[in-house]
Protein backbone atom coordinates (compact mmCIF):
# COMPACT_ATOMS: atom_id res chain seq x y z
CA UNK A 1 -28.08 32.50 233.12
CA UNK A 2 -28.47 35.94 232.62
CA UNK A 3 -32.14 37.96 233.02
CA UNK A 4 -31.62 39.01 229.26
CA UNK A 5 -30.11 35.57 228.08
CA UNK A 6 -33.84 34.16 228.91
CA UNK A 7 -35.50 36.88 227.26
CA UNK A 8 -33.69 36.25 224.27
CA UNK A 9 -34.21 32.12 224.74
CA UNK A 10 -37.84 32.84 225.09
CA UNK A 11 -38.34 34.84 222.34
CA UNK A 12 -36.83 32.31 219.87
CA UNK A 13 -38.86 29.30 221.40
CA UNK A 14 -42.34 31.44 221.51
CA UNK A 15 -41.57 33.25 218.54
CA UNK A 16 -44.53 31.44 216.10
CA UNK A 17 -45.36 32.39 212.38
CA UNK A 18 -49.12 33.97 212.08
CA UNK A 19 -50.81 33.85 208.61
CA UNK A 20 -54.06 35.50 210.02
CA UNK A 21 -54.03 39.06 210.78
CA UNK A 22 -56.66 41.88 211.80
CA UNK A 23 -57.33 44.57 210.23
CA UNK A 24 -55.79 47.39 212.71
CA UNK A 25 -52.63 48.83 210.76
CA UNK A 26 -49.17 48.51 211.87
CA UNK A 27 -47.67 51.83 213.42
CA UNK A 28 -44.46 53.64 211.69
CA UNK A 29 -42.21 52.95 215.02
CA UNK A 30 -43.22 49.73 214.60
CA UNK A 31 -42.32 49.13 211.17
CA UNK A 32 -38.95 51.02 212.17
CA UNK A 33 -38.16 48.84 214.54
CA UNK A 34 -38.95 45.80 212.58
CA UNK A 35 -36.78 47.58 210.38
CA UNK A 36 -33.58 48.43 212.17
CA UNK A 37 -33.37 44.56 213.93
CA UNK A 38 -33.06 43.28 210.34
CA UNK A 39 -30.54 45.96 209.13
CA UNK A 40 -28.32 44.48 212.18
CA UNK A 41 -28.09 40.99 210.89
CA UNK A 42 -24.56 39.59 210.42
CA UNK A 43 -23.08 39.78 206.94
CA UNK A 44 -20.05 38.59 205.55
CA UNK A 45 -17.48 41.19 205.12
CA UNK A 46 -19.98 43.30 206.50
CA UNK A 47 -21.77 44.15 203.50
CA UNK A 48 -25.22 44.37 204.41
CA UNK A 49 -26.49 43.69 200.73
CA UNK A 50 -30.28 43.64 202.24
CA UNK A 51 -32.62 45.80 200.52
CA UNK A 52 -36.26 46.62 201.71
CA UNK A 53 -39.19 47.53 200.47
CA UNK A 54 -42.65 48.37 202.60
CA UNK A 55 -46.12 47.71 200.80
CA UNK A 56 -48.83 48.52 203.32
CA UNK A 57 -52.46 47.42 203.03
CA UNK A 58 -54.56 49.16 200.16
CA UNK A 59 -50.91 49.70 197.89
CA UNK A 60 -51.41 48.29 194.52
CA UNK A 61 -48.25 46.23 194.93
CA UNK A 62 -50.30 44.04 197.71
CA UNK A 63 -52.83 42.79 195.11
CA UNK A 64 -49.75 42.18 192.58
CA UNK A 65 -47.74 40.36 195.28
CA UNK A 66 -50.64 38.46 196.06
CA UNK A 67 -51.26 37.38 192.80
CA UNK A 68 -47.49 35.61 192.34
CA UNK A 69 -48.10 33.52 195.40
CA UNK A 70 -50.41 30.38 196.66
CA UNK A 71 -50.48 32.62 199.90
CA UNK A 72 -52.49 35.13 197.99
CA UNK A 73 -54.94 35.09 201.67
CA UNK A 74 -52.23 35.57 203.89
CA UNK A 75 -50.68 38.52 201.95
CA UNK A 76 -54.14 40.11 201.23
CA UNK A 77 -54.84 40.23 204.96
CA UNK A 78 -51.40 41.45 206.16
CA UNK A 79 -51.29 45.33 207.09
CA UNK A 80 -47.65 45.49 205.94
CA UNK A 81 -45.74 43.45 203.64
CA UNK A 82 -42.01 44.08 203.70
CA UNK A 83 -40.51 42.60 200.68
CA UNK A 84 -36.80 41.72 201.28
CA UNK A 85 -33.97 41.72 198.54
CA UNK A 86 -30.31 41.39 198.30
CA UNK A 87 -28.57 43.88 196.35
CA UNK A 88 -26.65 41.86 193.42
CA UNK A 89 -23.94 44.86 193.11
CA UNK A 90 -23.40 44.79 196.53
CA UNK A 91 -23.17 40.61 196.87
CA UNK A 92 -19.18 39.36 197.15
CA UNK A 93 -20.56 35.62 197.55
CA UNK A 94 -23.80 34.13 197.11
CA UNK A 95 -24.02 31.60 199.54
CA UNK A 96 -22.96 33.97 202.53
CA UNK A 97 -24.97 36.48 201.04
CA UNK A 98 -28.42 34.28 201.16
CA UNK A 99 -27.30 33.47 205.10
CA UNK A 100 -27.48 36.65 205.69
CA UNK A 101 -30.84 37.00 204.15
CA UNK A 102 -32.25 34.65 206.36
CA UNK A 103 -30.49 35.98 209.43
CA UNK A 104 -31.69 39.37 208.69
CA UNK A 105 -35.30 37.70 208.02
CA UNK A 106 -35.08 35.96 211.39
CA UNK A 107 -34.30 39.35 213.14
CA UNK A 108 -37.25 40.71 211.65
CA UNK A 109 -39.34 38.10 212.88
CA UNK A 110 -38.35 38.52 216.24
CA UNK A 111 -38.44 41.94 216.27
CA UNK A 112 -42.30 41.65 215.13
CA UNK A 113 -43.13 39.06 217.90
CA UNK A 114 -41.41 41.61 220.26
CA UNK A 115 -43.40 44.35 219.23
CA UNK A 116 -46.64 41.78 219.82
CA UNK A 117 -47.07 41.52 215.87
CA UNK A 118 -47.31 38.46 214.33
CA UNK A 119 -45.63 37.71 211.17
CA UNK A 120 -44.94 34.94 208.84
CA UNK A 121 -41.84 34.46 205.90
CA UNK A 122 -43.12 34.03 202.97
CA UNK A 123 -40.30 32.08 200.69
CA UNK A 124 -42.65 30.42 198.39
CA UNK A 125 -43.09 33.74 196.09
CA UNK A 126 -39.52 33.68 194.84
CA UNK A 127 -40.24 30.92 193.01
CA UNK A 128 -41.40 33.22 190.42
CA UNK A 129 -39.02 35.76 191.25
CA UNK A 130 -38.34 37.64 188.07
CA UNK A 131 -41.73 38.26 187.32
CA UNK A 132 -42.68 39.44 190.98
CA UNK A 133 -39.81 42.15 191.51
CA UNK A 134 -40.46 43.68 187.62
CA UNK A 135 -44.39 43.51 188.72
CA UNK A 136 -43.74 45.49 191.77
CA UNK A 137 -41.73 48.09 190.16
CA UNK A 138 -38.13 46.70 191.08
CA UNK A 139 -35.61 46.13 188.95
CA UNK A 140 -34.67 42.38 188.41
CA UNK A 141 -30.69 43.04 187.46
CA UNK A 142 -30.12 45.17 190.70
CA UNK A 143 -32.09 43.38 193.21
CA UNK A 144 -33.06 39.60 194.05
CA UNK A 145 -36.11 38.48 196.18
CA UNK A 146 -34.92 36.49 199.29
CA UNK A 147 -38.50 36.40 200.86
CA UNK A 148 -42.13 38.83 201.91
CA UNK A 149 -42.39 39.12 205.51
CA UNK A 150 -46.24 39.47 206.29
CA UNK A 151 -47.06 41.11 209.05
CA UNK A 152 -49.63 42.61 210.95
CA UNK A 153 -51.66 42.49 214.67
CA UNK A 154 -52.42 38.84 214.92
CA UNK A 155 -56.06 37.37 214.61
CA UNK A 156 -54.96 34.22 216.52
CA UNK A 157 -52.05 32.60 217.73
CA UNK A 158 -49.55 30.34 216.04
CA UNK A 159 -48.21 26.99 216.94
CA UNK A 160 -45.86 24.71 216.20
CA UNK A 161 -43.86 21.73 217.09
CA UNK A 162 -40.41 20.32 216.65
CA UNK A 163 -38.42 17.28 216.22
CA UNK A 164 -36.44 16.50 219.66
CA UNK A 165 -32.88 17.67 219.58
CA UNK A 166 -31.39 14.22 219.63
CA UNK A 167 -32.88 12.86 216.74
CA UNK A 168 -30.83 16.74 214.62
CA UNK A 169 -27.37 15.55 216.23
CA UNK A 170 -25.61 14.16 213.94
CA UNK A 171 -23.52 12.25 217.17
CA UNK A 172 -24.16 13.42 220.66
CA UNK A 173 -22.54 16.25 222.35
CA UNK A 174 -19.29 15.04 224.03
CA UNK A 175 -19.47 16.29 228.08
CA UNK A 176 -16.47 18.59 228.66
CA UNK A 177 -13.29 16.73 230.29
């Protein structure tokens, strides 16, 4: 295995969601960065129908995101707050097109823990959707809400634990003959 293959391997197995953040802002390269990993996500056809918008700590959108969303804490406290849409003009098929939302999400995240950010996706806040993009100034018939990445310089660490991979096979991997 390659030096950059266990890089990568680390970062997705260390790679934790933080909800608590202090209050030092996050830099402009960083939010770049975070950025630029998520505009390289896969896409079907290519079509990159991810949209982004940036609310930083002390905009007047945090307060209205945080008022859509039983995470109101975690999105008060965050220093940035990138809100990520899909473009509906620029969708060819829905399903793909959400994928890709969540791959571009995931790139985000691990850009973040990277940078030594922490972060956390916040999917519960679509579940008012509609109202949250025309309360933040977007409009609702050109974009749709995938998710609000929270992010900021962690106030403690994250943790997590997961089911062991036998009991996700569905039948166990066949050894190569």
């Amino acid at each position: 295995m390659t030096n950059d293959a266990k890089i990568i391997l680390t970062a997705l197995r260390e790679r934790r969601s933080i909800r608590s953040f202090t209050d030092e802002p996050v830099d402009d390269a960083a939010l770049g960065a975070i950025l630029e990993a998520g505009r390289w996500a896969p896409s079907g056809l290519n079509n990159q129908p991810w949209r982004f918008l940036v609310v930083r700590a002390g905009d007047a959108r945090q307060e209205t995101l945080a008022l859509h969303t039983k995470y109101a804490h975690i999105v008060r406290g965050a220093a940035a707050l990138i809100c990520v849409f899909l473009e509906r003009g620029k969708m060819y098929n829905a399903r793909k097109d959400y994928q890709g939302a969540g791959a571009c999400i995931q790139n985000m995240l691990l850009a973040a823990h990277a940078l030594g950010l922490g972060a956390v996706w916040l999917g519960e806040i679509i579940n008012q959707e509609p109202d949250v993009v025309a309360a933040i100034g977007v409009n609702p018939e050109a974009y749709e809400m995938m998710a609000v990445i929270a992010c900021g310089h962690p106030a403690k660490k994250g943790s997590s634990e997961r089911l062991p991979l036998e009991s996700l096979l569905l039948e166990p991997i066949r050894p190569l003959t």
